[in-house]
Protein backbone atom coordinates (compact mmCIF):
# COMPACT_ATOMS: atom_id res chain seq x y z
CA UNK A 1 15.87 -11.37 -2.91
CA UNK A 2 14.37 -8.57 -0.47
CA UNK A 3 16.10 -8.12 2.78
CA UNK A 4 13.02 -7.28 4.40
CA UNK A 5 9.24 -8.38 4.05
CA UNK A 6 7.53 -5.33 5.13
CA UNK A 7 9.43 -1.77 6.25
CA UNK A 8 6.91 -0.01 8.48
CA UNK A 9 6.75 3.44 9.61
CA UNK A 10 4.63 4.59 12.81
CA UNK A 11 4.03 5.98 16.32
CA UNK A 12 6.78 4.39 18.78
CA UNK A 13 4.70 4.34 21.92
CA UNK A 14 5.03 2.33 25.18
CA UNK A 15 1.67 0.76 26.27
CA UNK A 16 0.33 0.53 29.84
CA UNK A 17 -2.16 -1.39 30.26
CA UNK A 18 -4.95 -1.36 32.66
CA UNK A 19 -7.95 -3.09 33.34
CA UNK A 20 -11.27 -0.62 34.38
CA UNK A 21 -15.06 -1.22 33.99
CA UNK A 22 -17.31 0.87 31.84
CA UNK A 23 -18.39 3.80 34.77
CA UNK A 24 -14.33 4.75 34.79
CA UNK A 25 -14.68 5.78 30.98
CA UNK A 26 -17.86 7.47 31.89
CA UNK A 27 -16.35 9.91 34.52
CA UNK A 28 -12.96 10.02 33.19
CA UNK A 29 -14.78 11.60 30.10
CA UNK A 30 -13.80 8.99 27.75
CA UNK A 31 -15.80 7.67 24.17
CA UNK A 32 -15.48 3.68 24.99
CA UNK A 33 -13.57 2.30 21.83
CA UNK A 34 -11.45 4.94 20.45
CA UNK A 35 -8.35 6.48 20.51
CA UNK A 36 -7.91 9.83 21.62
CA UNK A 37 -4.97 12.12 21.86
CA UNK A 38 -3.96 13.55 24.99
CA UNK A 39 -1.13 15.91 26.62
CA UNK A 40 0.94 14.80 29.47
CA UNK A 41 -0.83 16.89 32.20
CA UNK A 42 -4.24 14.46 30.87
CA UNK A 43 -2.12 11.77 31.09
CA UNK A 44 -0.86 12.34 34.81
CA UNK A 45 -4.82 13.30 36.04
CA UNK A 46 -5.81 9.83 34.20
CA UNK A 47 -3.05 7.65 36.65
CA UNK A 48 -3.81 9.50 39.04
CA UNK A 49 -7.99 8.32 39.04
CA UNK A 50 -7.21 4.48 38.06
CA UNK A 51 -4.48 4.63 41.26
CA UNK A 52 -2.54 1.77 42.60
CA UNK A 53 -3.81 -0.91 40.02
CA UNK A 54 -2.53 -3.77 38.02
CA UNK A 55 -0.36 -2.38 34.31
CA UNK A 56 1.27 -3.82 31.89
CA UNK A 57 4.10 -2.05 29.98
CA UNK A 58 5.26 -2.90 26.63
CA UNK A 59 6.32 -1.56 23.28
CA UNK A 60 3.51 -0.31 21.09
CA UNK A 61 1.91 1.60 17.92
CA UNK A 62 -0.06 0.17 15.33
CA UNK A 63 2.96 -0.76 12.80
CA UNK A 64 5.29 -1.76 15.92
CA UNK A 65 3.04 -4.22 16.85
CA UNK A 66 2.13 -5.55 13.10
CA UNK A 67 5.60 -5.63 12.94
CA UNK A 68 6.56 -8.01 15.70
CA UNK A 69 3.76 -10.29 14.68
CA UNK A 70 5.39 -10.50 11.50
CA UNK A 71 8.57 -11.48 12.79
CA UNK A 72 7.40 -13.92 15.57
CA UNK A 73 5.85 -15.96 12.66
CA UNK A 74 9.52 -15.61 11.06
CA UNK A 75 9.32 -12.85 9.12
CA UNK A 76 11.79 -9.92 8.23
CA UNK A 77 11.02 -6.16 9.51
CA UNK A 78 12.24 -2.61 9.83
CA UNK A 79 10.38 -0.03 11.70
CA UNK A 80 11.16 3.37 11.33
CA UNK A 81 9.68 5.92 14.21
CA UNK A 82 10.99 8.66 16.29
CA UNK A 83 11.64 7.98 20.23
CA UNK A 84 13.76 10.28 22.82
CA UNK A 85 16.78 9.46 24.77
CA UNK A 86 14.82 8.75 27.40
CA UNK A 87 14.30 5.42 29.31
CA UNK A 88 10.84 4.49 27.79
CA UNK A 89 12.45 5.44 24.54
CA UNK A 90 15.33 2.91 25.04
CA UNK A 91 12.90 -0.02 26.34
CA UNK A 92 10.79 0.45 23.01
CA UNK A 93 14.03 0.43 20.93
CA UNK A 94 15.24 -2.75 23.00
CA UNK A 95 11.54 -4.50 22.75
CA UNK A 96 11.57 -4.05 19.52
CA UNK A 97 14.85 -5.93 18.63
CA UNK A 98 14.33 -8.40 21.72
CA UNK A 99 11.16 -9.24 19.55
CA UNK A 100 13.27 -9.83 16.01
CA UNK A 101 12.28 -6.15 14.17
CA UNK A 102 15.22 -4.56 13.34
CA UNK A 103 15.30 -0.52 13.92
CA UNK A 104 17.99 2.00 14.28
CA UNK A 105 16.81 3.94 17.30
CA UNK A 106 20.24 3.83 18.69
CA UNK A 107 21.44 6.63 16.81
CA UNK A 108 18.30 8.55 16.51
CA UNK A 109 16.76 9.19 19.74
CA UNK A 110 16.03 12.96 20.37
CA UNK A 111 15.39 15.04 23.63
CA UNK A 112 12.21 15.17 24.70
CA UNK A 113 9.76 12.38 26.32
CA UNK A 114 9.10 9.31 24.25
CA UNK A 115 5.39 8.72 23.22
CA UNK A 116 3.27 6.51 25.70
CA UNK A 117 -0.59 5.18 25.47
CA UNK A 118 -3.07 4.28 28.43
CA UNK A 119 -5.03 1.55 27.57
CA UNK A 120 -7.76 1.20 29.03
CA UNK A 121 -9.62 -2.99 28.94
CA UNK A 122 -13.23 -3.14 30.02
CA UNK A 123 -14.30 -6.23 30.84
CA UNK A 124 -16.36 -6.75 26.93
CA UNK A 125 -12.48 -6.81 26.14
CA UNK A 126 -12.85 -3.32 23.72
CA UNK A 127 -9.98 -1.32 24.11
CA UNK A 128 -10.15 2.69 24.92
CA UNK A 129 -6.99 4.30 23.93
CA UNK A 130 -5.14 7.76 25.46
CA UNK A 131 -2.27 8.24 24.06
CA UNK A 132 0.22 11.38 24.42
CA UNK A 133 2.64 11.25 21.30
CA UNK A 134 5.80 12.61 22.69
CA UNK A 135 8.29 13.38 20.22
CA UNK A 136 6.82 10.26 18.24
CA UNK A 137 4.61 13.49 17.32
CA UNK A 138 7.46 14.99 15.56
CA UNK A 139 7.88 11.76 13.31
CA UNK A 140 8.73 13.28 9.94
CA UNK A 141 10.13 12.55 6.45
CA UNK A 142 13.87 13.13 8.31
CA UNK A 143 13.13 9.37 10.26
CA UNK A 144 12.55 7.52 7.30
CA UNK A 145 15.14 4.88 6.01
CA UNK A 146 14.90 4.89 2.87
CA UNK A 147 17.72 2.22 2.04
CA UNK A 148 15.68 -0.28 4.15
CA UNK A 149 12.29 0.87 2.37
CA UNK A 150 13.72 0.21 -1.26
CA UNK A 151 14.95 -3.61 0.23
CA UNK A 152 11.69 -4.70 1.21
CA UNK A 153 8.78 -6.61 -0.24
CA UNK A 154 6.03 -4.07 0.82
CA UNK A 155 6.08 -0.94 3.10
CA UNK A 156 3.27 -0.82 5.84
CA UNK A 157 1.72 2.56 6.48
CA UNK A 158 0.29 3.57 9.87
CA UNK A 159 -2.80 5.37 9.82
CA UNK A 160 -2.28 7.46 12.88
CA UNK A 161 0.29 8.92 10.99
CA UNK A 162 -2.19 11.58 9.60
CA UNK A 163 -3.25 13.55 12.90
CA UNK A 164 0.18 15.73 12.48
CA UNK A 165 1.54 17.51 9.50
CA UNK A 166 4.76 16.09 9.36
CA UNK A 167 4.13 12.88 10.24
CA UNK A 168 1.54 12.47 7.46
CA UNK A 169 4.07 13.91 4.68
CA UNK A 170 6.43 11.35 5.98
CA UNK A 171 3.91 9.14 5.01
CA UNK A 172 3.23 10.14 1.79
CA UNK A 173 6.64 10.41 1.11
CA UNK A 174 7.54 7.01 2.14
CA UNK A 175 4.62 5.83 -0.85
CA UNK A 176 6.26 8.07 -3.30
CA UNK A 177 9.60 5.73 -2.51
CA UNK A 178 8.07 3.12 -2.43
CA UNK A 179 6.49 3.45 -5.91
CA UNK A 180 9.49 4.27 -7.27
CA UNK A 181 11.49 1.39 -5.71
CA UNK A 182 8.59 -1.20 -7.00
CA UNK A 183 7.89 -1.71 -3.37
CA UNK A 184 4.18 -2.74 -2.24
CA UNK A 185 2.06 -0.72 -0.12
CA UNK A 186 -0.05 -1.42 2.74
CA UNK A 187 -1.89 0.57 4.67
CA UNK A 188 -4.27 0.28 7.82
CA UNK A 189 -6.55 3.16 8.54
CA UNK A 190 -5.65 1.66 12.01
CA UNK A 191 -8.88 3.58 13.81
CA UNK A 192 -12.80 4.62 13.17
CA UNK A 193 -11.45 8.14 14.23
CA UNK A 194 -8.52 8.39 11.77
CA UNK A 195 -11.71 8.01 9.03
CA UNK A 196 -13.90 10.23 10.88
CA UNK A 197 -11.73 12.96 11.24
CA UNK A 198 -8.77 12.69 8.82
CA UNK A 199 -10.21 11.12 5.92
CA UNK A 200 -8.55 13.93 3.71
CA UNK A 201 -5.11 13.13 5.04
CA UNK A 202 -5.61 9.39 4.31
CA UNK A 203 -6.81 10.25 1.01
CA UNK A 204 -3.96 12.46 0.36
CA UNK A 205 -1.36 9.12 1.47
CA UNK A 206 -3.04 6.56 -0.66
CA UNK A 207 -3.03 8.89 -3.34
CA UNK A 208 -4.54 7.06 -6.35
CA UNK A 209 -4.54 3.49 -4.71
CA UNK A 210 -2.60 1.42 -2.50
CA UNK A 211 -1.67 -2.52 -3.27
CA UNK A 212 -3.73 -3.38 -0.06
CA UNK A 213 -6.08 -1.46 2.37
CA UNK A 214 -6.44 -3.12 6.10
CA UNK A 215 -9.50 -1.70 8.16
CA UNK A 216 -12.57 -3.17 10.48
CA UNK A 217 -15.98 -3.28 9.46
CA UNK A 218 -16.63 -0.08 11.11
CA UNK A 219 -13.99 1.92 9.56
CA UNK A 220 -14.78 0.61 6.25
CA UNK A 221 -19.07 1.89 6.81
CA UNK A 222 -17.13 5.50 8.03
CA UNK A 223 -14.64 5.67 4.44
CA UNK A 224 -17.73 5.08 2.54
CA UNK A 225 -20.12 7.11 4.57
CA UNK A 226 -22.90 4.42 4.51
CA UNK A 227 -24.76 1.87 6.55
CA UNK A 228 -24.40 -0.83 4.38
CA UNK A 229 -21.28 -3.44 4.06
CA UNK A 230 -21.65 -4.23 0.35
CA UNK A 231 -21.36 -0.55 -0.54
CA UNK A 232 -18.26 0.05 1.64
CA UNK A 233 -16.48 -3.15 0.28
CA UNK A 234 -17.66 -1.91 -3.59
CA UNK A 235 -15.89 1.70 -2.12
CA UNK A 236 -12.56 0.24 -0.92
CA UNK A 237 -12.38 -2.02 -3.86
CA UNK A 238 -11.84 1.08 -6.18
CA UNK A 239 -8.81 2.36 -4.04
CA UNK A 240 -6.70 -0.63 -3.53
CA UNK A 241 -5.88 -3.68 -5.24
CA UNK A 242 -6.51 -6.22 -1.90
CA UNK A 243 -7.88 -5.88 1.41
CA UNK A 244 -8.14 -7.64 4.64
CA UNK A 245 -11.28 -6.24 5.85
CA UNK A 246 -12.28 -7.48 9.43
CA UNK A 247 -15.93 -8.50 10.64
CA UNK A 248 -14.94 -9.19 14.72
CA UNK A 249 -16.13 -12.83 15.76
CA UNK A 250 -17.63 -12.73 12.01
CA UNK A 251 -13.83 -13.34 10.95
CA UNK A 252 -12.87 -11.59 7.95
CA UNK A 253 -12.91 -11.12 4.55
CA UNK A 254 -9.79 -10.64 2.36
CA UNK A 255 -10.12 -9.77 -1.63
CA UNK A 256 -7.26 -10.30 -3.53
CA UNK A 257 -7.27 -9.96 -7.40
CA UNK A 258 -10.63 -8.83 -7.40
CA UNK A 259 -11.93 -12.21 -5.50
CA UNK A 260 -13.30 -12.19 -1.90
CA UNK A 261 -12.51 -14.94 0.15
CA UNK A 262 -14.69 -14.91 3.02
CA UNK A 263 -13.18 -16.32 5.92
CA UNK A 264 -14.44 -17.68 9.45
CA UNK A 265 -14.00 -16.94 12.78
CA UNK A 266 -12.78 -18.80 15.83
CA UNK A 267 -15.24 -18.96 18.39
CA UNK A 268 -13.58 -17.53 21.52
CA UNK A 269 -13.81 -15.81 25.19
CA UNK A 270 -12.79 -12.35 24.43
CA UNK A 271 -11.05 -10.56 26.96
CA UNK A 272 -8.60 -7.98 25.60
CA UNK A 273 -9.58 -6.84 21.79
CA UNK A 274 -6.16 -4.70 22.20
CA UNK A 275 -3.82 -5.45 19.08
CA UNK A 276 -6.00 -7.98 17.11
CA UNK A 277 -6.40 -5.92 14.00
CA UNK A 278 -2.43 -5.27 14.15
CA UNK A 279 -1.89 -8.91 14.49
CA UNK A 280 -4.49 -9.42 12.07
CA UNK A 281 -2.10 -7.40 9.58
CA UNK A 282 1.26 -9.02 10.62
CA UNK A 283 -0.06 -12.79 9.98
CA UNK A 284 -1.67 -11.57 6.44
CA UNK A 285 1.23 -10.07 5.56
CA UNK A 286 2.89 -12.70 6.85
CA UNK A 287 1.42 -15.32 4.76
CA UNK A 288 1.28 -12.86 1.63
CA UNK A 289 4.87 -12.22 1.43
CA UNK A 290 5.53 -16.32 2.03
CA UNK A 291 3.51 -17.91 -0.67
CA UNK A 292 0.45 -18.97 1.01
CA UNK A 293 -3.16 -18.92 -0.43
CA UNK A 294 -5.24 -15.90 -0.18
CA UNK A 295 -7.20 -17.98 2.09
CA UNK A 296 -4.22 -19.72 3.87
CA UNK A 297 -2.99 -16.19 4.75
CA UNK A 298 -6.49 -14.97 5.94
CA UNK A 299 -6.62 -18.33 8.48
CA UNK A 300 -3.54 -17.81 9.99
CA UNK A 301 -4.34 -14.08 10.35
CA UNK A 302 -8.00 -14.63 12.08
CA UNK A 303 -6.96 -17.73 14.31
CA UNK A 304 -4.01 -15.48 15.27
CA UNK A 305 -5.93 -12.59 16.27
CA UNK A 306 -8.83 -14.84 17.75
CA UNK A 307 -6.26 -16.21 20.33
CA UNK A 308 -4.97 -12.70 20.80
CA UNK A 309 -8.33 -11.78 22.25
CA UNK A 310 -8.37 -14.30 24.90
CA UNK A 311 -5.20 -12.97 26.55
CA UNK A 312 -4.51 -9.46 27.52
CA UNK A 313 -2.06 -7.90 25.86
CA UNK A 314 -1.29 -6.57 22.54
CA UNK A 315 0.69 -9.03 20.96
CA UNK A 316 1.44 -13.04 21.68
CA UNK A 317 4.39 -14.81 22.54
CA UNK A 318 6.37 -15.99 19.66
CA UNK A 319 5.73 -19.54 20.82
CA UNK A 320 2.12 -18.67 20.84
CA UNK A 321 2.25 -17.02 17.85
CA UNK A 322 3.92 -20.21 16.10
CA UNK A 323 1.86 -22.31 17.23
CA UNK A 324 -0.91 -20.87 15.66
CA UNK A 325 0.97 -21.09 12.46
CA UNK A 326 1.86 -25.18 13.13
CA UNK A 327 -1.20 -25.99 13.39
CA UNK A 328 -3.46 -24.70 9.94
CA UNK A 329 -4.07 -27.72 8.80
């Protein structure tokens, strides 16, 4: 038997979260809905204009939070990432385990300043994301595990991973592994950006294919440069085996063995759309890895996420989280 279910590699960041309205993004300069990479002088000028507000600190990254919505549900993770000996890089480290995903930061932080993101919640609950990498910027092949990667069912890929050089060869090199080891691969091109303006680097980590391909409906249009859904899904079909593509309130559609299950959304109040893809990820793989149905796995992943959105914050409680689970049927 596997030790682990998934071994994930990604950005270690610590999230603050803030609430603002739609005029902040427009004078701060900011495209509503993305991610974009700052340095820490951008970062300090950004506090500095929201002032004394409400925030929210917690561990984050795409695959951390996947990750920990794996485990909540009961699953078994490593995450492998790059933090400094610093006191936002021993809270992540700490979060991480508090939250059941095992990681071996202890012995690996480095000097430096650990990677943090500003997000920033309007009140349609989309999610505009500033994030300074740190040393998480310096993640390279040197931070992988690759005892832990060989022991798990599937290895989970960050997409952000592809905006530096040695972050993305990490990431290829962590595929090569895990094809060699007979280890699954997942990846999540994690945001529109990433597509926009890294698509080679993606290309170059999914190599010939990848066992299963997580995006959102608007990242899948961007991969296959085209307008229309049907052509992107025919597009993403020839470079992975599954995917769990997400359609928002629509809920989801997941294709596994060349059938699509079309699954429904949960009619809800959004207020925070921070982390609902990730989550989405962490409850699929969640189900995948524990024998449920193709369309089992894509419920619990879309309620999940649904209840996600009604909360701010990027992740659930685990008693949340379990609930969710509980109560399928």
């Amino acid at each position: 038997m596997n030790r682990y279910d998934v071994y994930g590699i990604g950005h270690a960041l610590v999230d603050t979260e803030v609430k603002v309205t739609d005029d902040f993004l427009v004078k701060a300069g900011l495209t509503k809905g993305t991610m974009t990479l700052i340095d820490e002088n951008r970062r300090v000028q950004l506090l500095e204009q929201l002032g004394p507000v409400a925030r929210h600190r917690s561990c984050g990254g795409s695959s951390a939070n996947t990750l920990i919505g794996l485990a909540q549900l009961g699953g078994r993770a490593f995450h492998s990432s790059r933090v400094a000996n610093d006191e936002n890089g021993a809270f992540f480290a700490r979060d991480m385990k508090t939250n059941g995903v095992e990681n071996d930061l202890d012995h690996r932080s480095t000097p430096g300043t650990t990677g943090q993101c500003l997000v920033l919640i309007t009140p349609d609950a989309e999610r505009t994301m500033c994030t300074h990498l740190g040393v998480s910027e310096g993640f390279s092949i040197q931070d992988l595990a690759p005892d832990r990667l060989a022991a798990a069912q599937w290895l989970y890929v960050e997409g952000y991973l592809v905006t530096s050089p040695g972050a993305r060869q990490a990431a290829v090199e962590a595929v090569r592994l895990a094809r060699k080891h007979g280890t699954k691969i997942a990846l999540t091109f994690s945001d529109a950006s990433m597509v926009e303006f890294f698509l080679d680097g993606l290309e170059e980590i999914m190599g010939p294919g990848v066992d299963l391909l997580f995006c959102n409906h608007v990242e899948a249009l961007k991969y296959a440069r085209t307008d229309n859904l049907e052509t992107a899904r025919a597009a993403l079909a020839e470079k992975c085996h599954a995917y769990g593509l997400t359609l928002g309130p629509q809920g989801a559609i997941v294709r596994i063995d060349q059938k699509e299950y079309a699954i429904p959304g949960t009619p809800v109040q959004a207020i925070d759309a921070n982390g609902a893809g990730d989550l989405f990820a962490g409850a699929l793989l969640y189900g995948l890895t524990h024998g449920f149905s193709p369309e089992r796995a894509g419920l619990l992943a879309c309620r999940a996420s649904a209840l996600l959105v009604t909360r701010h914050g990027a992740r659930l409680s685990r008693d949340q989280t379990l609930n969710v689970l509980n109560n399928l049927d």
